[in-house]
PDB file of N, CA and C in Angstrom:
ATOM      1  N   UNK A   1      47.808  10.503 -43.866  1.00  0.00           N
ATOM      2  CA  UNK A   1      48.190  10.474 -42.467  1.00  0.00           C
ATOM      3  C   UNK A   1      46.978  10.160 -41.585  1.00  0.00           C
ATOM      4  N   UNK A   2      45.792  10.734 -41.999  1.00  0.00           N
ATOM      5  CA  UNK A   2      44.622  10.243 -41.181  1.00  0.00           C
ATOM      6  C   UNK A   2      44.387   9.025 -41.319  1.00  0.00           C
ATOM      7  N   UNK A   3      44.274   8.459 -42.490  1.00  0.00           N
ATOM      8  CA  UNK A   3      43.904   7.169 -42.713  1.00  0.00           C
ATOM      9  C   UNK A   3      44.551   6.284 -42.142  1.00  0.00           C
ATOM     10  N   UNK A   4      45.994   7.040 -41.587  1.00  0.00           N
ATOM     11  CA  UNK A   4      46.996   5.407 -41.285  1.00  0.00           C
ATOM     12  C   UNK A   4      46.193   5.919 -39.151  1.00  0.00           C
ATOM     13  N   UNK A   5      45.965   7.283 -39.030  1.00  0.00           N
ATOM     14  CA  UNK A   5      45.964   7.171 -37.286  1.00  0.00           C
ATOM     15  C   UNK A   5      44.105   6.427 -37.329  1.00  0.00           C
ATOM     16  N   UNK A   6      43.187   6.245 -38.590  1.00  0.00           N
ATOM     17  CA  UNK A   6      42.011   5.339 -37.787  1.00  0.00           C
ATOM     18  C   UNK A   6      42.154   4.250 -38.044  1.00  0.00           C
ATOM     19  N   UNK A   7      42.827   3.687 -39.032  1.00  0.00           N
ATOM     20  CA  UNK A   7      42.926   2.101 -39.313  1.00  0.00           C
ATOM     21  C   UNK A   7      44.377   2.126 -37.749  1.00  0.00           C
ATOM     22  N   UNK A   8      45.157   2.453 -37.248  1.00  0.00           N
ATOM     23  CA  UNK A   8      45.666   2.216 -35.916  1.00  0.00           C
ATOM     24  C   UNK A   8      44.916   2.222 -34.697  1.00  0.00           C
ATOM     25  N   UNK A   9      44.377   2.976 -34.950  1.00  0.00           N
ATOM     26  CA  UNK A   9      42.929   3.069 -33.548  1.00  0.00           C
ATOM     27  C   UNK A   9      41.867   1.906 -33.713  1.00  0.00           C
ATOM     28  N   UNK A  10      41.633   1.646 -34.802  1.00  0.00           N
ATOM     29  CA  UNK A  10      41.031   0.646 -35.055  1.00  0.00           C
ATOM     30  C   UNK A  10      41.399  -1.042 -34.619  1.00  0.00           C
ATOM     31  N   UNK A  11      42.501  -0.665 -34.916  1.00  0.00           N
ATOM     32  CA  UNK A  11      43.030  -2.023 -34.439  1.00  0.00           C
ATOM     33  C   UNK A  11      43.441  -1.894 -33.022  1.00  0.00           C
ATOM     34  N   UNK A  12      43.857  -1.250 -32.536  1.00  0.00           N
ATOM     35  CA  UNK A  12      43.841  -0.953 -31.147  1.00  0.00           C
ATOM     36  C   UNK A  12      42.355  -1.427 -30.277  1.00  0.00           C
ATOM     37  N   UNK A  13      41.352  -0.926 -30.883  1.00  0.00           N
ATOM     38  CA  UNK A  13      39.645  -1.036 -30.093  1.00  0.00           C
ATOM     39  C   UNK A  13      39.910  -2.974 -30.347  1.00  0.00           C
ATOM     40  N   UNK A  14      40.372  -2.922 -31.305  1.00  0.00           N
ATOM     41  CA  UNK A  14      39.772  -4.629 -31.911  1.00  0.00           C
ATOM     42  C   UNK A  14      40.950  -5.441 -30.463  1.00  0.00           C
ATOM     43  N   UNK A  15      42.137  -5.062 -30.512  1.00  0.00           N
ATOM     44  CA  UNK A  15      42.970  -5.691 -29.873  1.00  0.00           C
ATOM     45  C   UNK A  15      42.542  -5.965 -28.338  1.00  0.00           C
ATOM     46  N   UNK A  16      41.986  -4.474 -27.604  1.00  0.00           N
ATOM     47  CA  UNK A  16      41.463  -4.760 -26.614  1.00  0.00           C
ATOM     48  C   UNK A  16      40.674  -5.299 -25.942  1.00  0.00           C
ATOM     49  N   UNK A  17      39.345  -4.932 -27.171  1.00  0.00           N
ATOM     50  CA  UNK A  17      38.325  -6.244 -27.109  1.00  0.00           C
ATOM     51  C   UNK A  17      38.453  -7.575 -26.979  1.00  0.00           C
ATOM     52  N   UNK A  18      39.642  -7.991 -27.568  1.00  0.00           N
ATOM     53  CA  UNK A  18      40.015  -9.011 -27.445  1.00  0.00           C
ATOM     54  C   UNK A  18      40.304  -9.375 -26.436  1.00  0.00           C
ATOM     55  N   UNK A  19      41.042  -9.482 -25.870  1.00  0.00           N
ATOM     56  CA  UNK A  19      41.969  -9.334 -24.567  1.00  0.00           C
ATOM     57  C   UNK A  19      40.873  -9.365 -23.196  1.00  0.00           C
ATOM     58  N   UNK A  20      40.180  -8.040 -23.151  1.00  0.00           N
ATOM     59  CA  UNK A  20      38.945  -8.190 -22.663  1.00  0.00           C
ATOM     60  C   UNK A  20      38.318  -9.305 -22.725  1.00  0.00           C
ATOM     61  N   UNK A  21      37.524  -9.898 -23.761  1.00  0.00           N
ATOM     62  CA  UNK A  21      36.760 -10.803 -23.626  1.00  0.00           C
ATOM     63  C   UNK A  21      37.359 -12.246 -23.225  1.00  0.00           C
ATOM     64  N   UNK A  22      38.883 -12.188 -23.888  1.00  0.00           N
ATOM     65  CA  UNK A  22      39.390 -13.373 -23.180  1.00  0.00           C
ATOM     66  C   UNK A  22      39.780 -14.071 -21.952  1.00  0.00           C
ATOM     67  N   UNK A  23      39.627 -12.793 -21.066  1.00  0.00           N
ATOM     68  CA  UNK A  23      39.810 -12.722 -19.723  1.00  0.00           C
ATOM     69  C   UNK A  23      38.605 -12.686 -19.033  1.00  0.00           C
ATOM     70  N   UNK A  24      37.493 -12.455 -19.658  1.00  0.00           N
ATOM     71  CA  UNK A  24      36.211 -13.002 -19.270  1.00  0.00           C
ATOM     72  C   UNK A  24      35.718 -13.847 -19.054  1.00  0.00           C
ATOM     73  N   UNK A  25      35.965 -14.768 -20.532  1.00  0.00           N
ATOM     74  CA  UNK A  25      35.749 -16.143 -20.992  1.00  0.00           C
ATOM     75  C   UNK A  25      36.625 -17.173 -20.351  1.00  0.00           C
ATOM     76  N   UNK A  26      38.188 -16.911 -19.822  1.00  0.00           N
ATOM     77  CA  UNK A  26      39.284 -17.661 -19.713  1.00  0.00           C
ATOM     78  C   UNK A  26      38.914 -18.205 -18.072  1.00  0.00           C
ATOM     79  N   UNK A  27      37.932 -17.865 -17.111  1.00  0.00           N
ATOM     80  CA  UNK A  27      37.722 -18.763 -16.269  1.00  0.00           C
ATOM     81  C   UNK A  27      36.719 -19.977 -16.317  1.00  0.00           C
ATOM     82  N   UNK A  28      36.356 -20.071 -17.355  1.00  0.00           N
ATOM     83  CA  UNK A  28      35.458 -20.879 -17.582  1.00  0.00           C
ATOM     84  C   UNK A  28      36.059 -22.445 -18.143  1.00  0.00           C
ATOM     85  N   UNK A  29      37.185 -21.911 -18.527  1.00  0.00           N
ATOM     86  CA  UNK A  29      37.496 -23.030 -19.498  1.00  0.00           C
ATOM     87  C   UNK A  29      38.897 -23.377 -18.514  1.00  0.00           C
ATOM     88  N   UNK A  30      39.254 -23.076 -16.731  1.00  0.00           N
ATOM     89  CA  UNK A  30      40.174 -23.953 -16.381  1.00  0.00           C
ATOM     90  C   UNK A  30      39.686 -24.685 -15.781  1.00  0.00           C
ATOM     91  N   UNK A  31      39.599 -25.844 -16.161  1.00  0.00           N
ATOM     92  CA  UNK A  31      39.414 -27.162 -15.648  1.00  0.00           C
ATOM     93  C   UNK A  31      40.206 -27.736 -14.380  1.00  0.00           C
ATOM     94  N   UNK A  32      41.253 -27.027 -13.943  1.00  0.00           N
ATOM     95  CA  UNK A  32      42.145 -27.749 -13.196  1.00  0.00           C
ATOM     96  C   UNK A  32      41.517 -27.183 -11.653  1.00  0.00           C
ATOM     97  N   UNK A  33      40.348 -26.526 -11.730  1.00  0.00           N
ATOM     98  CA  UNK A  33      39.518 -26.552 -10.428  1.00  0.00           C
ATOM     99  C   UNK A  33      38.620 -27.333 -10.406  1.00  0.00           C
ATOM    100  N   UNK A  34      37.964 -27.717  -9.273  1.00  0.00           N
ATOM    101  CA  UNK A  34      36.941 -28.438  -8.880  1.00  0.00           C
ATOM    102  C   UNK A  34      35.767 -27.718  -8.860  1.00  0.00           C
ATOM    103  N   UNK A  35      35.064 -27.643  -9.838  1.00  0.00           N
ATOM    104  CA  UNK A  35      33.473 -26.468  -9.383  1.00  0.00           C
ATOM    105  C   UNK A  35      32.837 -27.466  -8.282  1.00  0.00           C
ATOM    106  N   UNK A  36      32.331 -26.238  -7.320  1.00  0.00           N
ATOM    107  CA  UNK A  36      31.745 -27.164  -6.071  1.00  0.00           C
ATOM    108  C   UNK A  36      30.598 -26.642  -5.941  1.00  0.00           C
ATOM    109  N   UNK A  37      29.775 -27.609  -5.346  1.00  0.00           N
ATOM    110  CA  UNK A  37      28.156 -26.948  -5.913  1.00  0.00           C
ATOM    111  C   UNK A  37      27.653 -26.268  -4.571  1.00  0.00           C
ATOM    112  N   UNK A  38      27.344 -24.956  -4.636  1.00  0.00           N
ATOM    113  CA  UNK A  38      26.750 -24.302  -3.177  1.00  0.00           C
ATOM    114  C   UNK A  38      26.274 -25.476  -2.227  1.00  0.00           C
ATOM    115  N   UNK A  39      26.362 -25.247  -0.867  1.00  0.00           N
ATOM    116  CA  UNK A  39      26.129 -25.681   0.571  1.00  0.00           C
ATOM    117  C   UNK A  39      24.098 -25.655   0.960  1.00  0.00           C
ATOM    118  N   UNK A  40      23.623 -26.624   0.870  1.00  0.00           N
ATOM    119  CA  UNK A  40      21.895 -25.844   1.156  1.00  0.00           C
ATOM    120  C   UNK A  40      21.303 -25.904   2.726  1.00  0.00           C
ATOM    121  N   UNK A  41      21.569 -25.486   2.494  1.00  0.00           N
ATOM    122  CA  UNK A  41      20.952 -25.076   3.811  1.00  0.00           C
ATOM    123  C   UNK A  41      19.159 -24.902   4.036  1.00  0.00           C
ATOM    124  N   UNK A  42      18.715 -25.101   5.078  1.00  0.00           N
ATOM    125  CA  UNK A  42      16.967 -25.117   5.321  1.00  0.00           C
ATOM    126  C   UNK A  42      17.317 -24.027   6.612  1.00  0.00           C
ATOM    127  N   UNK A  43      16.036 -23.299   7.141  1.00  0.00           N
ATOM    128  CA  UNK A  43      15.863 -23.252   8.438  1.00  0.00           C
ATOM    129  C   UNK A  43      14.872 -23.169   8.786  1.00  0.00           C
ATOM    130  N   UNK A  44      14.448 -22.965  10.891  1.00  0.00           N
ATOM    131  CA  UNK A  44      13.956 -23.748  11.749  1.00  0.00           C
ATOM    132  C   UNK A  44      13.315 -22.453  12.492  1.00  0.00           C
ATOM    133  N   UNK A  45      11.769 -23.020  12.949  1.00  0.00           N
ATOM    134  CA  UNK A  45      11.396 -21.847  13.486  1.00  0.00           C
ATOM    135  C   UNK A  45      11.264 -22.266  15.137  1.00  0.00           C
ATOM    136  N   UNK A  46      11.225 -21.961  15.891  1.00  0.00           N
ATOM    137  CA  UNK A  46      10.602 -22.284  17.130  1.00  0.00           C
ATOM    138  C   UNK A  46       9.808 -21.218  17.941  1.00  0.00           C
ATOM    139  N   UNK A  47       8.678 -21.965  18.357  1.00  0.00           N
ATOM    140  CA  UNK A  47       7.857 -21.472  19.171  1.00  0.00           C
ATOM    141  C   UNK A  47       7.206 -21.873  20.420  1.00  0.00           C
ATOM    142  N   UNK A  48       8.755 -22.418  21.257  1.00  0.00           N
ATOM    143  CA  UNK A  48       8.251 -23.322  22.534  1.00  0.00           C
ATOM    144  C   UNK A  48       8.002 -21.713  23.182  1.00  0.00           C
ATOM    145  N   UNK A  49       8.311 -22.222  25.008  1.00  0.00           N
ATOM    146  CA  UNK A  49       8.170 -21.329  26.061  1.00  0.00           C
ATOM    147  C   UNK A  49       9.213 -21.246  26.901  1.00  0.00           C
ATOM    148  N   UNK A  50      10.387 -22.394  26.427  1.00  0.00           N
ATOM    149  CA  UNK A  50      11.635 -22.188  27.541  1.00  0.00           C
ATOM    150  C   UNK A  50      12.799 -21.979  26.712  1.00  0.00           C
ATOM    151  N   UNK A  51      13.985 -21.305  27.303  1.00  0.00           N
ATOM    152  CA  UNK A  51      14.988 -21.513  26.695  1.00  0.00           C
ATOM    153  C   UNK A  51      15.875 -22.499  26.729  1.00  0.00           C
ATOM    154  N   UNK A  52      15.691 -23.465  27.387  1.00  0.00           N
ATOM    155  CA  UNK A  52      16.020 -24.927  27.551  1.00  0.00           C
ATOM    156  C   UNK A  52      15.190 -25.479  26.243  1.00  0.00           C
ATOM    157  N   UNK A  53      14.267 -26.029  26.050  1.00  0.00           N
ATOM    158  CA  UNK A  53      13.802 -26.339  24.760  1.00  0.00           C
ATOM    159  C   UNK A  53      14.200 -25.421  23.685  1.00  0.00           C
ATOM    160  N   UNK A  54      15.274 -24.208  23.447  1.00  0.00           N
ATOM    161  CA  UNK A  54      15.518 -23.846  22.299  1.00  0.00           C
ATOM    162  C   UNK A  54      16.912 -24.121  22.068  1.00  0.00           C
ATOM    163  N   UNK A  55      17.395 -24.154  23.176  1.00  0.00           N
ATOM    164  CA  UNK A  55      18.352 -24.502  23.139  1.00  0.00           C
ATOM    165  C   UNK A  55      18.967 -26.269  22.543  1.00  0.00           C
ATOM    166  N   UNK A  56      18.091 -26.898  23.270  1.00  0.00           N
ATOM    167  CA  UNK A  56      17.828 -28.588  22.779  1.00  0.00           C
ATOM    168  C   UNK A  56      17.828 -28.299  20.844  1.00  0.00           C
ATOM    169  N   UNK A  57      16.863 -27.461  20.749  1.00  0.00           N
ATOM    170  CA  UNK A  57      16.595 -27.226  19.125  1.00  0.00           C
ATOM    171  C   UNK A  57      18.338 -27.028  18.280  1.00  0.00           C
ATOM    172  N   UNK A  58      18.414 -25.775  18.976  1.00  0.00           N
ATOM    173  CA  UNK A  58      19.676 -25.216  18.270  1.00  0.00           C
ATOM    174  C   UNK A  58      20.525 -26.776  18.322  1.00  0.00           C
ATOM    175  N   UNK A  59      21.058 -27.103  19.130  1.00  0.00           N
ATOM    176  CA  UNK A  59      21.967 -28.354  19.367  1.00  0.00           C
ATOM    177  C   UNK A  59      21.803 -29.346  18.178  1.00  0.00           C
ATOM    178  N   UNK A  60      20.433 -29.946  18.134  1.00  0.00           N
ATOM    179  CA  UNK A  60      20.223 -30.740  17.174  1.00  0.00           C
ATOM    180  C   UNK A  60      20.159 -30.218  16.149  1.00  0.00           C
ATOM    181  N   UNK A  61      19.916 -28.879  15.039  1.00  0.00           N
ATOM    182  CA  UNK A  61      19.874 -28.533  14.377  1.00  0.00           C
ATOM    183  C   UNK A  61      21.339 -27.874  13.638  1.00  0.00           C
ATOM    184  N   UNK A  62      21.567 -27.487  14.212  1.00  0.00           N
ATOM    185  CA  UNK A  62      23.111 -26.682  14.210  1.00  0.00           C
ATOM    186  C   UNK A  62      24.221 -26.794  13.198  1.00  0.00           C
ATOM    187  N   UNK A  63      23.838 -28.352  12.352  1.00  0.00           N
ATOM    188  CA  UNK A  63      24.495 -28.587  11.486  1.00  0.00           C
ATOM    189  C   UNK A  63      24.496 -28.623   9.751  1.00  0.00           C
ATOM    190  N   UNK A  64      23.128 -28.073  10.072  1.00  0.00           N
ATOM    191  CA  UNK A  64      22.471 -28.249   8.924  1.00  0.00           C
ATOM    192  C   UNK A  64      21.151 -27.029   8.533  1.00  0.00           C
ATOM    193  N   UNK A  65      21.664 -26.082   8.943  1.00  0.00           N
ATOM    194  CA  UNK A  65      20.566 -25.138   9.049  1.00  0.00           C
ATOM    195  C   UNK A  65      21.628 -23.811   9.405  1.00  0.00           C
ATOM    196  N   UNK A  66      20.751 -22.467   8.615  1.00  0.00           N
ATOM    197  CA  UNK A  66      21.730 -21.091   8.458  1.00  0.00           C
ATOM    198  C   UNK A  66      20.718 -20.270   8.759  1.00  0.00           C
ATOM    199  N   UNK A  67      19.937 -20.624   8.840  1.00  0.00           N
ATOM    200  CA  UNK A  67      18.293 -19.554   9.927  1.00  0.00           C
ATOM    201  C   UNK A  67      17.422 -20.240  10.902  1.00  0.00           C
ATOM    202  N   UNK A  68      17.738 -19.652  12.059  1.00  0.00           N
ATOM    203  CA  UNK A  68      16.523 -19.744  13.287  1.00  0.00           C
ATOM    204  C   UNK A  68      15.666 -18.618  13.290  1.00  0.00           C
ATOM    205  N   UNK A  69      14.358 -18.896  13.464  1.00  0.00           N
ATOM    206  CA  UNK A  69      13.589 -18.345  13.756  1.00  0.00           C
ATOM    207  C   UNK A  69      12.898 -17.982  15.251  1.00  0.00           C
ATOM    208  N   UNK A  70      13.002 -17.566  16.279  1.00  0.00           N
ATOM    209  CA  UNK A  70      12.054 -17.755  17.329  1.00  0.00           C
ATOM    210  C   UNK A  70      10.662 -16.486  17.123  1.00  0.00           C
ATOM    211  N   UNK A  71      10.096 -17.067  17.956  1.00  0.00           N
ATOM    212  CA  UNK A  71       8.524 -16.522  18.069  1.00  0.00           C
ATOM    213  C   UNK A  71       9.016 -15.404  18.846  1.00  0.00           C
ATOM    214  N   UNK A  72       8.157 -14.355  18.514  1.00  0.00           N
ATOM    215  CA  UNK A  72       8.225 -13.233  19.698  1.00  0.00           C
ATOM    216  C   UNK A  72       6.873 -12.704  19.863  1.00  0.00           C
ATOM    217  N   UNK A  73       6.511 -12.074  21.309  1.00  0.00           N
ATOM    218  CA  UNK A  73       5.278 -11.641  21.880  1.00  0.00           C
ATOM    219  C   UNK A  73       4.053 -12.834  21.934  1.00  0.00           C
ATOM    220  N   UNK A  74       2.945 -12.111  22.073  1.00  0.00           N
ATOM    221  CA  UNK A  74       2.121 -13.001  22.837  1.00  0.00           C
ATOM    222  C   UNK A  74       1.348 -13.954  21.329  1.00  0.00           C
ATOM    223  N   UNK A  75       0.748 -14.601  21.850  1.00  0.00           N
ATOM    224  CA  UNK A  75       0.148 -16.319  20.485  1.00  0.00           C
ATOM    225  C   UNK A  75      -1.038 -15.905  20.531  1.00  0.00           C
TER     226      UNK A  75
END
């Protein structure tokens, strides 16, 4: 009677493992998505004196950049 409840438990650990790992592994292998390659981004420091010139910055930059930097206190 013991022998039949660890060879059942046994196969039970094996079954789950299974299952487990296949659901690990199983996003890798659907193809019917598009992997898309991260967005890169740079960013921009400024250290004018007006907020009109940071503003000019931000504008032109804005599309292509995910950090501003401004200067703070005295140079």
């Amino acid at each position: 009677m013991r022998r039949i409840l660890v060879i059942s438990l046994a196969l039970l650990v094996i079954v789950v493992l299974a299952v487990a790992s296949l659901a690990f592994i199983f996003p890798y292998f659907n193809n019917n998505q598009q992997r898309q390659s991260p967005d890169f981004h740079v960013g921009v420091t400024f250290s004018g004196n007006t907020t009109q010139e940071a503003k000019m910055l931000v504008d032109r930059v804005k599309n292509f950049t995910n950090l501003f930097v401004v200067q703070s206190g005295p140079r």
